[in-house]
C-alpha atoms as a PDB file:
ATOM      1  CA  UNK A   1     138.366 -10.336  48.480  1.00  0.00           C
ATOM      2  CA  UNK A   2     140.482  -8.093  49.969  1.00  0.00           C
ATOM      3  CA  UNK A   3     140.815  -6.917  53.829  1.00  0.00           C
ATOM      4  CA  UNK A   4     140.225  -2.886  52.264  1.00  0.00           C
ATOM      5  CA  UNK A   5     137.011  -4.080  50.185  1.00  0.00           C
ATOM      6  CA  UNK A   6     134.913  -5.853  53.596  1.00  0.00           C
ATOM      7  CA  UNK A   7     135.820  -2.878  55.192  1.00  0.00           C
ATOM      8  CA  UNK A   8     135.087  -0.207  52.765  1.00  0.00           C
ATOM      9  CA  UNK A   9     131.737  -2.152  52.230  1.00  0.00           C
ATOM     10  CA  UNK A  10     131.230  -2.276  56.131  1.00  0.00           C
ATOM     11  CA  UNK A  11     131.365   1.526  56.015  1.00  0.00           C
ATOM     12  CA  UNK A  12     128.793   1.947  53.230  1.00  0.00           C
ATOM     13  CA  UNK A  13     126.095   2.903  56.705  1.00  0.00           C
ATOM     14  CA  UNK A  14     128.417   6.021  57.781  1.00  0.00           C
ATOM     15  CA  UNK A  15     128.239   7.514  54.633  1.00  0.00           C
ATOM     16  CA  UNK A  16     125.599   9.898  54.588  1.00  0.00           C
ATOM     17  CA  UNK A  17     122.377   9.313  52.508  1.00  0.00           C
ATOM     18  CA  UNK A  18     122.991  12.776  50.331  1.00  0.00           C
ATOM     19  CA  UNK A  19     126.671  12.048  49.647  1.00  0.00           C
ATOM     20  CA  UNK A  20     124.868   8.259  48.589  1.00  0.00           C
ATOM     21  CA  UNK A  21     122.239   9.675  46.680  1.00  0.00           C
ATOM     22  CA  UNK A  22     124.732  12.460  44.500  1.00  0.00           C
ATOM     23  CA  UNK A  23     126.816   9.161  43.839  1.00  0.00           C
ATOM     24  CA  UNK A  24     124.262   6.690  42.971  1.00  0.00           C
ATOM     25  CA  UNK A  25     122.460   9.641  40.374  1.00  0.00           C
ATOM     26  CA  UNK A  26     125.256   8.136  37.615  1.00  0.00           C
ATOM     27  CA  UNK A  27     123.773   4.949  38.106  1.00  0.00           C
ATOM     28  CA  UNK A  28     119.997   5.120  38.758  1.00  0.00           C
ATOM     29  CA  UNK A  29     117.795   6.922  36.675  1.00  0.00           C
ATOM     30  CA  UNK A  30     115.861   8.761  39.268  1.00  0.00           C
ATOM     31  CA  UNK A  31     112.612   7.806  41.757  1.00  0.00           C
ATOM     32  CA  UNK A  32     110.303   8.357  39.354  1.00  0.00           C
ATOM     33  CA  UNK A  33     109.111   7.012  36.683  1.00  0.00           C
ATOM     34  CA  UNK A  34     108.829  10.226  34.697  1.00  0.00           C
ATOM     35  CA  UNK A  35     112.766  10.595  35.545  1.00  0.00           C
ATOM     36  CA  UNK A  36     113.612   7.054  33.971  1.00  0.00           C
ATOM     37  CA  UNK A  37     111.364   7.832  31.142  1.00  0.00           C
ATOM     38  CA  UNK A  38     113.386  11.081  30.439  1.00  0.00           C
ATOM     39  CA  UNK A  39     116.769   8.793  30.702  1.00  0.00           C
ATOM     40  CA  UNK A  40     115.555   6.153  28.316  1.00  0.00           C
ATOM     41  CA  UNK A  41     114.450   9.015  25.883  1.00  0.00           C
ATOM     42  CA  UNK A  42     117.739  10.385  26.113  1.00  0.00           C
ATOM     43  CA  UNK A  43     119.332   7.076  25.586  1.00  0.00           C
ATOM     44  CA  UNK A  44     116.985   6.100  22.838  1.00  0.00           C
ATOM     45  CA  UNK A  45     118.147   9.541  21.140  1.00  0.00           C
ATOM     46  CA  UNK A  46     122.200   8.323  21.370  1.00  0.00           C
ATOM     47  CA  UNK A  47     121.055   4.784  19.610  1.00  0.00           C
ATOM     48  CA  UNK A  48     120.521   2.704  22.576  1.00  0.00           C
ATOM     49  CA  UNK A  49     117.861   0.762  23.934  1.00  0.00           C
ATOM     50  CA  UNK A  50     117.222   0.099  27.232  1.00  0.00           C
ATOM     51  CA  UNK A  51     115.433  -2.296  29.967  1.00  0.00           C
ATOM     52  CA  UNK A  52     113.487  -0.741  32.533  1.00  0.00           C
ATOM     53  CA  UNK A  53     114.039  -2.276  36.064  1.00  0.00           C
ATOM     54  CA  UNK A  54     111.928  -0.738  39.389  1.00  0.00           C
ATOM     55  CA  UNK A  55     113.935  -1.299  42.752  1.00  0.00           C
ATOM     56  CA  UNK A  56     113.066  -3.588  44.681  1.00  0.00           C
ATOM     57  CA  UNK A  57     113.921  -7.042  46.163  1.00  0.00           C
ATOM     58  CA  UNK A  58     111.881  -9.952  48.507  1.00  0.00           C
ATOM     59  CA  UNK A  59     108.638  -8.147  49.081  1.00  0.00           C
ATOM     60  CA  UNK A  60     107.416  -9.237  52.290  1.00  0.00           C
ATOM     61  CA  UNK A  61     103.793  -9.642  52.066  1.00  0.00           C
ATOM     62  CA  UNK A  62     101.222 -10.589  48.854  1.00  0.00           C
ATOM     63  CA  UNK A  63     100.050  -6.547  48.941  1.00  0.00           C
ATOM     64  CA  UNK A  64     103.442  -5.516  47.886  1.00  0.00           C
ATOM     65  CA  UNK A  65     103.918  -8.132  45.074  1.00  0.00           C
ATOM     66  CA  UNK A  66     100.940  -6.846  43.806  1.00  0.00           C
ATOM     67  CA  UNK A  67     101.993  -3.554  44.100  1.00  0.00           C
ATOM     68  CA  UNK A  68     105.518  -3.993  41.616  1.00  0.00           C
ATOM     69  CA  UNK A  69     103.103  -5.790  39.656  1.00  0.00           C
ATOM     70  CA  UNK A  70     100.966  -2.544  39.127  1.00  0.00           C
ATOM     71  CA  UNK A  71     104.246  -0.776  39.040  1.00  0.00           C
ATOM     72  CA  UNK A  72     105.570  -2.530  36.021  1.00  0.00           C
ATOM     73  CA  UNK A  73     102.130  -2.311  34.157  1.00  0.00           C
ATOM     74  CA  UNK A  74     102.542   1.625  34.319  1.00  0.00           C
ATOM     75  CA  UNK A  75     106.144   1.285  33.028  1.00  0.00           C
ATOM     76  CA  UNK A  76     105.079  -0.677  30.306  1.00  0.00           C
ATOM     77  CA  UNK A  77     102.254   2.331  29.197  1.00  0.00           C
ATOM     78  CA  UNK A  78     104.825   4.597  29.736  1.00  0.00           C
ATOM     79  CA  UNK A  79     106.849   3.102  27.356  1.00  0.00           C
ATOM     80  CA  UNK A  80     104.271   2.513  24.837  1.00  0.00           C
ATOM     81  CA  UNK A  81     102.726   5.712  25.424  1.00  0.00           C
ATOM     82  CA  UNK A  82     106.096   7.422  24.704  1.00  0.00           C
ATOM     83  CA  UNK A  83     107.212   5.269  22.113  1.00  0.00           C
ATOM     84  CA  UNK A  84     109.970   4.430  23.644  1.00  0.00           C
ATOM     85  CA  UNK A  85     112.892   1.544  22.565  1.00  0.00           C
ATOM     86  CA  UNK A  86     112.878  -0.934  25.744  1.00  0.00           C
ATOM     87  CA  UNK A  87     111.801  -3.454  27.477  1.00  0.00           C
ATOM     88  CA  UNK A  88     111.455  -4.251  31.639  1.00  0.00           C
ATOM     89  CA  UNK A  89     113.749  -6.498  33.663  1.00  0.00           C
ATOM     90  CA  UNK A  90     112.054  -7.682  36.773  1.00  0.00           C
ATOM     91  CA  UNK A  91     112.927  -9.797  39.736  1.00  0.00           C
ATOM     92  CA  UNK A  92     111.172 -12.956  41.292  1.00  0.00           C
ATOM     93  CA  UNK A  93     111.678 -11.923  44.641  1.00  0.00           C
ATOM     94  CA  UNK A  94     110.052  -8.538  44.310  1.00  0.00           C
ATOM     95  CA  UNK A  95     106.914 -10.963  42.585  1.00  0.00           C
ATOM     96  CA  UNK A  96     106.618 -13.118  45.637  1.00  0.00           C
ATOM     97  CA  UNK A  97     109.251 -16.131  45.401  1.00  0.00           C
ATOM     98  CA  UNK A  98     109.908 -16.579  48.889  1.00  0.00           C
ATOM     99  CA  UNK A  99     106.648 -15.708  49.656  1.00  0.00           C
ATOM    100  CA  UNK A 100     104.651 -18.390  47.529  1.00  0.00           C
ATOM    101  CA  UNK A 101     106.290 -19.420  44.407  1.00  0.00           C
ATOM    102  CA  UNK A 102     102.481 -20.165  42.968  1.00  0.00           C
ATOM    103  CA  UNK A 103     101.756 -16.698  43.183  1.00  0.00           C
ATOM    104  CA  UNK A 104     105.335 -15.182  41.793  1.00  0.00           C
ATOM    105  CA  UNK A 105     104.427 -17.594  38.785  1.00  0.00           C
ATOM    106  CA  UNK A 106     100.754 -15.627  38.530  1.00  0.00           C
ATOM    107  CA  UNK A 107     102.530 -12.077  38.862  1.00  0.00           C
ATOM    108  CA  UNK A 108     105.318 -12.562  36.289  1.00  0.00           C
ATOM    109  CA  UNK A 109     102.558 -14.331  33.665  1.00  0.00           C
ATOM    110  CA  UNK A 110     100.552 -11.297  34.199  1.00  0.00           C
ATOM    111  CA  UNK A 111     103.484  -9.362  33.312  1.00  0.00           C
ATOM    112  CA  UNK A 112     104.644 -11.174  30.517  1.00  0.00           C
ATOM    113  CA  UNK A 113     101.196 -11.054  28.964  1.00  0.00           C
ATOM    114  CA  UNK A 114     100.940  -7.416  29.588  1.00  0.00           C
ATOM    115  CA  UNK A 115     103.976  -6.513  27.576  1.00  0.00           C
ATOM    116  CA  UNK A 116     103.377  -9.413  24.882  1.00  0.00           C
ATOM    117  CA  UNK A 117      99.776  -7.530  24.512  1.00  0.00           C
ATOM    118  CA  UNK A 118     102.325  -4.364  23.834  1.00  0.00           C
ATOM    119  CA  UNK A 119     105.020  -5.670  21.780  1.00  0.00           C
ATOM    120  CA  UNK A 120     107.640  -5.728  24.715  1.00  0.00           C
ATOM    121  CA  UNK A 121     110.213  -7.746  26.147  1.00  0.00           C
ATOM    122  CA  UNK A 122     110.360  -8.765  30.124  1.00  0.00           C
ATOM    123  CA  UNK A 123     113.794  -9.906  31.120  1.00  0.00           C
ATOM    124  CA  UNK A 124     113.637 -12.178  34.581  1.00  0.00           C
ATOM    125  CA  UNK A 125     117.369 -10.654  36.178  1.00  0.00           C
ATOM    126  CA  UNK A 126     119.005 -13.405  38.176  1.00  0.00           C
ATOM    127  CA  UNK A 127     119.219 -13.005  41.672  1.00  0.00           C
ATOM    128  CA  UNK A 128     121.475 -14.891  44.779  1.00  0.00           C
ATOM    129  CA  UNK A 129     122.382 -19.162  44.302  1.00  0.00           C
ATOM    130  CA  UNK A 130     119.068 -19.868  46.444  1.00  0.00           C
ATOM    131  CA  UNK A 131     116.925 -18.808  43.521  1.00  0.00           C
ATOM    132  CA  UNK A 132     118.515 -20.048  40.743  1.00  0.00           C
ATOM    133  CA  UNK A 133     116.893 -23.178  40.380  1.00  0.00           C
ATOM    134  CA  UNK A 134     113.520 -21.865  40.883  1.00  0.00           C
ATOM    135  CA  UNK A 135     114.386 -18.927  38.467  1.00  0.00           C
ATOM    136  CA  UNK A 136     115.053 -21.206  35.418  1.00  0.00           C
ATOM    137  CA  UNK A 137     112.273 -23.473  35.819  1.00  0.00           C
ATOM    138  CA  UNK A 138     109.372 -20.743  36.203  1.00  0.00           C
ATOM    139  CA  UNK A 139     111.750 -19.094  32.636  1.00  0.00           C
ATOM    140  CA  UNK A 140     111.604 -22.581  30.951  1.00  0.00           C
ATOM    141  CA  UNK A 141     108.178 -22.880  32.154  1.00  0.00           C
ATOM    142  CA  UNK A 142     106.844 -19.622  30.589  1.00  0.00           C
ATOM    143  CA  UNK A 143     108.443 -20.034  27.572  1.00  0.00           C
ATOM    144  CA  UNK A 144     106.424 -22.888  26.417  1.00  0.00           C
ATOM    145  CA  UNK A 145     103.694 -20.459  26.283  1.00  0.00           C
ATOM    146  CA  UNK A 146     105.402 -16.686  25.790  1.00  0.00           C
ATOM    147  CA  UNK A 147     108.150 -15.579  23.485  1.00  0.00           C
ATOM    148  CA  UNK A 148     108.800 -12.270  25.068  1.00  0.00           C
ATOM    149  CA  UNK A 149     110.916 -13.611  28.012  1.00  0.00           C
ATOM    150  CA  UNK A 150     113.913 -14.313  28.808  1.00  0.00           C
ATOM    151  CA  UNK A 151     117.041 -15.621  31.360  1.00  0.00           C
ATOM    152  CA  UNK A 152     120.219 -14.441  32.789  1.00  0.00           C
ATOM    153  CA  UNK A 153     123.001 -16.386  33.232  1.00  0.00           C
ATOM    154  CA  UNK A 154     126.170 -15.483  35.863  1.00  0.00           C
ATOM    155  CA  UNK A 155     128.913 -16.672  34.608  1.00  0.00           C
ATOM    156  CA  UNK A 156     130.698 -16.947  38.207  1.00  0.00           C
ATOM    157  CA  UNK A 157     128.454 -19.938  38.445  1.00  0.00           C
ATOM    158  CA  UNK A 158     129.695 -23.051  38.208  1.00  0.00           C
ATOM    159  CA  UNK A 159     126.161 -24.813  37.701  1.00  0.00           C
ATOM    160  CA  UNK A 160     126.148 -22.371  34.733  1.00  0.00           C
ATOM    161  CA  UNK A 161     126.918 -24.472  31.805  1.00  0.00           C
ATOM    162  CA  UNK A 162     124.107 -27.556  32.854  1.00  0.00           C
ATOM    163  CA  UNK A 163     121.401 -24.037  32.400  1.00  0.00           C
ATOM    164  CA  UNK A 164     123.060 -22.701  29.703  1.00  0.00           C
ATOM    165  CA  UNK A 165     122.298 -26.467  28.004  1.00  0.00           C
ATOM    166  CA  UNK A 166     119.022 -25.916  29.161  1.00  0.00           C
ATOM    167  CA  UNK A 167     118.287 -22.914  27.833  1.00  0.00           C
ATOM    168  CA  UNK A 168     119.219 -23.505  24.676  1.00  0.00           C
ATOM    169  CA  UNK A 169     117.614 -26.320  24.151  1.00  0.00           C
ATOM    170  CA  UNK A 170     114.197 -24.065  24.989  1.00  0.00           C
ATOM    171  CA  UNK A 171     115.035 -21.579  22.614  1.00  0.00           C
ATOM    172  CA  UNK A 172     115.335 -19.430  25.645  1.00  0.00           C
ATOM    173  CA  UNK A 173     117.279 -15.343  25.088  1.00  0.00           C
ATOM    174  CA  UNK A 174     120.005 -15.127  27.600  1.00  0.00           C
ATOM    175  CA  UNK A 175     121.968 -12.586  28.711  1.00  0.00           C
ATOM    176  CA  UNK A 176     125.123 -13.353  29.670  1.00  0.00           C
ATOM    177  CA  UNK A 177     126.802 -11.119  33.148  1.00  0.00           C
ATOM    178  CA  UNK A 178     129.682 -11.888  35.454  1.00  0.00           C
ATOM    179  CA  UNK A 179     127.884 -12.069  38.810  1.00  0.00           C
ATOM    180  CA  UNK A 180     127.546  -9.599  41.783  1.00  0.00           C
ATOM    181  CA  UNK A 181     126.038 -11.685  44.290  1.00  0.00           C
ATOM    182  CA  UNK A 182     129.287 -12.643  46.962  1.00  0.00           C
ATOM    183  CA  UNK A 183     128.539 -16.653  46.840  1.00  0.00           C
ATOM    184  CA  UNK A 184     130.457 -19.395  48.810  1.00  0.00           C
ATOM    185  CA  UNK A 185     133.434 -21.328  46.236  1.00  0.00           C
ATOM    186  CA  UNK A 186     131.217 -24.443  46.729  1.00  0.00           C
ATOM    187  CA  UNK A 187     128.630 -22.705  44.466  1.00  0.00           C
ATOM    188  CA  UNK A 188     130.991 -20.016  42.388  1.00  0.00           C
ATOM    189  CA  UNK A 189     133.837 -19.218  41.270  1.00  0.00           C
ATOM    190  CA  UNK A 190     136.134 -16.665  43.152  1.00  0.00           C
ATOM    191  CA  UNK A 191     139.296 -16.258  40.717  1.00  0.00           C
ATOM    192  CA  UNK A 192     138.894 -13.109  38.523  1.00  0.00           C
ATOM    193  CA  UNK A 193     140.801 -15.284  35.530  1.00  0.00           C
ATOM    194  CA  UNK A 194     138.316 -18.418  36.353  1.00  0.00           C
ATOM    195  CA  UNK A 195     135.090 -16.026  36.097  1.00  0.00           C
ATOM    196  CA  UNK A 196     136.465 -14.376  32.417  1.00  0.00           C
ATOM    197  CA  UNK A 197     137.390 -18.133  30.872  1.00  0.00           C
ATOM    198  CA  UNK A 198     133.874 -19.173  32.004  1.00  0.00           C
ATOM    199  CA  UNK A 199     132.158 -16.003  30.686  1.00  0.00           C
ATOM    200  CA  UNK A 200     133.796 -16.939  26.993  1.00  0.00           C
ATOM    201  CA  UNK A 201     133.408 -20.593  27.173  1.00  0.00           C
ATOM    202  CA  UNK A 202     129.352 -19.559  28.247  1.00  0.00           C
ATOM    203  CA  UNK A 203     129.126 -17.257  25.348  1.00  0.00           C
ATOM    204  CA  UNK A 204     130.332 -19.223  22.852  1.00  0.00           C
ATOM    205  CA  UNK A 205     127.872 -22.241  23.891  1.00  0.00           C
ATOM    206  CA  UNK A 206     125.455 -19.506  23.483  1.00  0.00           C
ATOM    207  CA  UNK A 207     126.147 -18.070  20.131  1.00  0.00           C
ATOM    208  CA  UNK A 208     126.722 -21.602  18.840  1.00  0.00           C
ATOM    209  CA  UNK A 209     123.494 -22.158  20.478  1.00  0.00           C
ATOM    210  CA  UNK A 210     121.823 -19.502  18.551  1.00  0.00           C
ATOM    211  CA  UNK A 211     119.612 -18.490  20.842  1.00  0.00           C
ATOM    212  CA  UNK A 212     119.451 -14.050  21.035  1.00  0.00           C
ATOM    213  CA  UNK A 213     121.946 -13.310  23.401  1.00  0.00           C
ATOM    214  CA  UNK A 214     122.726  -9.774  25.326  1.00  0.00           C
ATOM    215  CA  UNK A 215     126.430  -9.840  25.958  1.00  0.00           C
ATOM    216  CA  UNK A 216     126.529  -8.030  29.543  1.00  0.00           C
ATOM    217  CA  UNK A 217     129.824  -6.535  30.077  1.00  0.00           C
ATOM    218  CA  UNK A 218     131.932  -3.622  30.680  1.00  0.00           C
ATOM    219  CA  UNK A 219     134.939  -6.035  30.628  1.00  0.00           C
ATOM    220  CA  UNK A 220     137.166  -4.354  27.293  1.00  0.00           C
ATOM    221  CA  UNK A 221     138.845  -7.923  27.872  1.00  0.00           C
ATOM    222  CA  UNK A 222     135.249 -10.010  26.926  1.00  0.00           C
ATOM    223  CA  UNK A 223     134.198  -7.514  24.777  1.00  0.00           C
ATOM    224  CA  UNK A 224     137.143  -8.123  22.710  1.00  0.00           C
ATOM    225  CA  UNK A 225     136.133 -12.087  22.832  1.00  0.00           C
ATOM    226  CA  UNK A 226     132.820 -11.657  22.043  1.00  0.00           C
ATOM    227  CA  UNK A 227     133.392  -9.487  18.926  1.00  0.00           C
ATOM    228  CA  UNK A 228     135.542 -12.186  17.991  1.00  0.00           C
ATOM    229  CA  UNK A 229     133.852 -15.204  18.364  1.00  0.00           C
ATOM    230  CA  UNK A 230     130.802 -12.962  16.513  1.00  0.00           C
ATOM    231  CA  UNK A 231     133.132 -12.909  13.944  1.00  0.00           C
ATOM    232  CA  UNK A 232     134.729 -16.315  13.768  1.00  0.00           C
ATOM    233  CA  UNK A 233     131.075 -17.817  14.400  1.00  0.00           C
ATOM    234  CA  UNK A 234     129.954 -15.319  11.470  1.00  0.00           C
ATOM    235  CA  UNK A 235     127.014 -14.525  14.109  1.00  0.00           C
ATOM    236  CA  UNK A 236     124.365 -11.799  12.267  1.00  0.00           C
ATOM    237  CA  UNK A 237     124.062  -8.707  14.318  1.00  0.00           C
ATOM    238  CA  UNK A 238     120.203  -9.354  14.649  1.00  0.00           C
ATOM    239  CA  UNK A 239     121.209 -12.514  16.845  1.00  0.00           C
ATOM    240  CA  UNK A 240     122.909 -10.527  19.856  1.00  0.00           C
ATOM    241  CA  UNK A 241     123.286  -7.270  21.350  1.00  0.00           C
ATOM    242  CA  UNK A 242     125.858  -5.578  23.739  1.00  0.00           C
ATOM    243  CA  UNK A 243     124.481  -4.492  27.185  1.00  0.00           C
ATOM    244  CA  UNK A 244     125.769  -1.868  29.857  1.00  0.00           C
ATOM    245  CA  UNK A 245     124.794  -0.146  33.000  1.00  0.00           C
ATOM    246  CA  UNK A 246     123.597   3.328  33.352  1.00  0.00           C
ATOM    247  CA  UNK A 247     126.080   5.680  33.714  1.00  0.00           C
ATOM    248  CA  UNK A 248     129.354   3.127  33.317  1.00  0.00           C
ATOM    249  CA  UNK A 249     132.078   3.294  30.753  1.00  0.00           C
ATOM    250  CA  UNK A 250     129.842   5.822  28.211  1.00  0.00           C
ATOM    251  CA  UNK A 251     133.169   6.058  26.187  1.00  0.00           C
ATOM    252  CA  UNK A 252     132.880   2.116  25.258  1.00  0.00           C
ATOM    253  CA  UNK A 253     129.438   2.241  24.471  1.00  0.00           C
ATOM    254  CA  UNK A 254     129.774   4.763  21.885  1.00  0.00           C
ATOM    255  CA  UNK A 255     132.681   2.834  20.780  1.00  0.00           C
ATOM    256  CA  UNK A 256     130.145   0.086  20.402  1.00  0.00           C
ATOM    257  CA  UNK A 257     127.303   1.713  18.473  1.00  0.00           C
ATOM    258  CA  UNK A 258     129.761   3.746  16.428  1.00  0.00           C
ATOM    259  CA  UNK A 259     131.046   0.152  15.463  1.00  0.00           C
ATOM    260  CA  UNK A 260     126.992  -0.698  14.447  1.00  0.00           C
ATOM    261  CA  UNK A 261     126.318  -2.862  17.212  1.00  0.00           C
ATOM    262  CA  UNK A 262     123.179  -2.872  18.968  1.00  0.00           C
ATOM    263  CA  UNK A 263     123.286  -1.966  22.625  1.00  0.00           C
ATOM    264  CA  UNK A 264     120.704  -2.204  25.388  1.00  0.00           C
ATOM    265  CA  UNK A 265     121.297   0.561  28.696  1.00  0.00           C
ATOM    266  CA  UNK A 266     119.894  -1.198  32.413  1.00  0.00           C
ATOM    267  CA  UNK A 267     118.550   1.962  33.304  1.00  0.00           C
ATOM    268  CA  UNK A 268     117.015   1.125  37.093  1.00  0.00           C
ATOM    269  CA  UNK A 269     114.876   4.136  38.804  1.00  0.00           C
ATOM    270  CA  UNK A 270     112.774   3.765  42.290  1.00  0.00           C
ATOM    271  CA  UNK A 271     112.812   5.354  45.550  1.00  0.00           C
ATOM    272  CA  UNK A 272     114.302   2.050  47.031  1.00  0.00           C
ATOM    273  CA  UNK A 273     117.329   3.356  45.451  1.00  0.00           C
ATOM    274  CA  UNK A 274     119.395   3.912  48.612  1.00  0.00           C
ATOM    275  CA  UNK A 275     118.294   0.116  49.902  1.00  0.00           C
ATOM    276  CA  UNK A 276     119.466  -0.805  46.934  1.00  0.00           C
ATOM    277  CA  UNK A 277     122.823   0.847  46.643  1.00  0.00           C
ATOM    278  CA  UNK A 278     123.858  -0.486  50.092  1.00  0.00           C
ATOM    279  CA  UNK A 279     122.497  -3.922  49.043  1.00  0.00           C
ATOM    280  CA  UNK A 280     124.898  -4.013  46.328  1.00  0.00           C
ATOM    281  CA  UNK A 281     128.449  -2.910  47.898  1.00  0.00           C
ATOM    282  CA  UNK A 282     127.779  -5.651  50.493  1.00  0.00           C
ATOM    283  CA  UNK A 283     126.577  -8.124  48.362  1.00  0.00           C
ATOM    284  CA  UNK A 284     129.940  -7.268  46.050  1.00  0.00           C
ATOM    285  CA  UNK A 285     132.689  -5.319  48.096  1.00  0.00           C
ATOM    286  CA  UNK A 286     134.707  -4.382  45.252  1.00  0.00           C
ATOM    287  CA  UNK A 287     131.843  -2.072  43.885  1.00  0.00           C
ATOM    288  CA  UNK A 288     132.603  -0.008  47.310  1.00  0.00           C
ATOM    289  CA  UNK A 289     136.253   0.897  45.716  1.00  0.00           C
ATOM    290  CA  UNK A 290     134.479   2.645  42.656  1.00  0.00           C
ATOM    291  CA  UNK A 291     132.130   4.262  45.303  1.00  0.00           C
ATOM    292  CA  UNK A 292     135.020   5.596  47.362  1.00  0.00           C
ATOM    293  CA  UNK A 293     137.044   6.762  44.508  1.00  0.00           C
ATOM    294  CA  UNK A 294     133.975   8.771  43.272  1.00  0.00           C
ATOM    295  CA  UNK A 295     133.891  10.266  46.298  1.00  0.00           C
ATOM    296  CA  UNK A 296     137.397  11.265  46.410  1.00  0.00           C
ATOM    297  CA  UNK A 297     136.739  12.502  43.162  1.00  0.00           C
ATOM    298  CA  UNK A 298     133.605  14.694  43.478  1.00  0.00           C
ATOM    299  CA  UNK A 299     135.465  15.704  47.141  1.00  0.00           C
ATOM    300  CA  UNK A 300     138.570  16.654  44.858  1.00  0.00           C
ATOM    301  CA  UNK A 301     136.162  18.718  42.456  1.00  0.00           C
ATOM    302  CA  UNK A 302     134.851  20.753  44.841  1.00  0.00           C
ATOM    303  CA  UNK A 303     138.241  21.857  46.820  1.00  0.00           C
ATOM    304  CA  UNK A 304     139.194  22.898  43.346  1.00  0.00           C
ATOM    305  CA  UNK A 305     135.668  24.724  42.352  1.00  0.00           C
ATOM    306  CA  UNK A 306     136.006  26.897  45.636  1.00  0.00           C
ATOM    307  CA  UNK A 307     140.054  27.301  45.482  1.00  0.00           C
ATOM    308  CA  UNK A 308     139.162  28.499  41.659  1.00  0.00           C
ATOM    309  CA  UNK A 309     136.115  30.883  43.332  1.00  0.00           C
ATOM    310  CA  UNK A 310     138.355  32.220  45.774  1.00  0.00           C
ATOM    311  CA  UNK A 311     140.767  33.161  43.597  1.00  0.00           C
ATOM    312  CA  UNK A 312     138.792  34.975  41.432  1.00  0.00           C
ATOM    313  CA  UNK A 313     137.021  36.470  43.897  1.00  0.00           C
ATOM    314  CA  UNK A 314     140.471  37.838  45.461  1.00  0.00           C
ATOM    315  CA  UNK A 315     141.318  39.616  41.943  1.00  0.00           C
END
């Protein structure tokens, strides 16, 4: 981690909220949930599916957790309602984990029973190493009684492999991601080389596994490994999927899909989206070199727009 990344992510609180929210639009579908709806539509029209995730982490009181609870019960009408290809990804901390982890166990059952009743799919996203352990045993614990759930693994992890085992064993879908969370080397991996060699070593336990994985990437480098242990592994396409962020590397994806893969879009929406933003440049200070460089470049393509409009103007 560089000296230019910690600062660039101190600076994330100067920039100003508008310049924040014009960059973040690539990423995050909107605040409402008539905007995501849109973006999934739009995605579901290119081939994609998607997965549904409102902002939102570590509620701070029971009214809230009930309140994303309510939240993700109108996403999943919405979906229905539209006919729309995707599922929800939710987190345990915006259920009530370190509130009561009784009661985040109540919310996400209600949840999971609420999109079983409606033929979806609720992914439970992975959050910082203090969760982890309670993550995969309320996952392993739902699964003995619901099909339509399912993990994520970081493969920065080093405790990775011993869940992976786990999982597996369960029957449990995975997908498979890098890691964003910036975690002390006791608990994770901090070499770029280490955290790729793990990601492949994870995936192929996985695929070997055959439990439904979603290969999470926008690595060209693992994308390249996973199509080839697909192939080596003779892996049917029903048994795994590709998935991307909103708004990142659109050129691979349709590289993907034109291919025949299947590929699932995290499309996250909310009004907690500039909380969330900030939340994730700290949490990862590399993201905050993509960040400035888009601002360079929308900075860069509006000197040009009004050196262009000036010029005509002066004809």
């Amino acid at each position: 981690m560089s000296i230019l990344d910690k600062a660039l992510a101190n600076s994330v609180p100067l920039i100003p909220r508008p310049v924040v929210k014009r960059i973040s639009s690539r990423y995050i579908a909107g605040d409402t949930l008539g905007e995501a709806v849109e973006v999934v539509r739009a995605l579901n029209e290119e081939g994609c599916a998607a997965t549904i995730d409102v902002l939102g982490e570590s509620t701070e009181n029971k009214a809230e957790a009930a309140a994303t609870l309510g939240d993700y019960k109108e996403v999943l009408d919405a979906l229905v309602g539209n006919d729309l290809d995707s599922g929800i990804s939710v987190k345990l901390t915006d259920l009530g984990l370190t509130l009561n982890e009784e009661l985040c166990r109540a919310n996400l059952e209600e949840i999971v029973e609420y999109a079983a009743a409606r033929d979806r799919f609720v992914r439970v996203d992975m959050e910082d190493s203090p969760h982890t352990e309670k993550t995969i045993n309320i996952v392993l614990g739902l699964r003995e009684r619901h099909e339509n759930v399912g993990a994520v693994i970081q493969a920065y992890m080093r405790r990775s492999i011993e869940d992976v085992v786990r999982l597996v064993e369960a029957g449990v879908p995975v997908r498979l991601c890098k890691g964003i969370y910036d975690e002390p080397r006791e608990v994770a991996y901090k070499d770029f080389d280490t955290v790729r060699q793990n990601y492949i070593f994870l995936l192929d336990e996985l695929l070997k596994g055959g439990v439904y994985v979603g290969i999470a990437t926008h690595d060209e480098f693992l994308i390249w490994h996973a199509l080839r242990l697909i192939h080596q592994l003779d892996v049917p396409k029903g048994s795994y999927e590709f998935q991307m962020l909103l708004g990142v590397d659109e050129e691979l994806r349709r590289i993907l899909l034109a291919a025949g893969h299947r590929l699932r879009v995290y499309v996250p929406f909310g009004e907690e989206w500039y909380e969330y933003s900030s939340r994730r440049l700290k949490e990862n200070p590399r993201i905050a070199r993509y960040v400035t460089r888009d601002m360079i470049e929308e900075a860069a393509g509006l000197i040009k727009g009004r050196i262009r409009d000036k010029r005509r103007a002066d004809r």
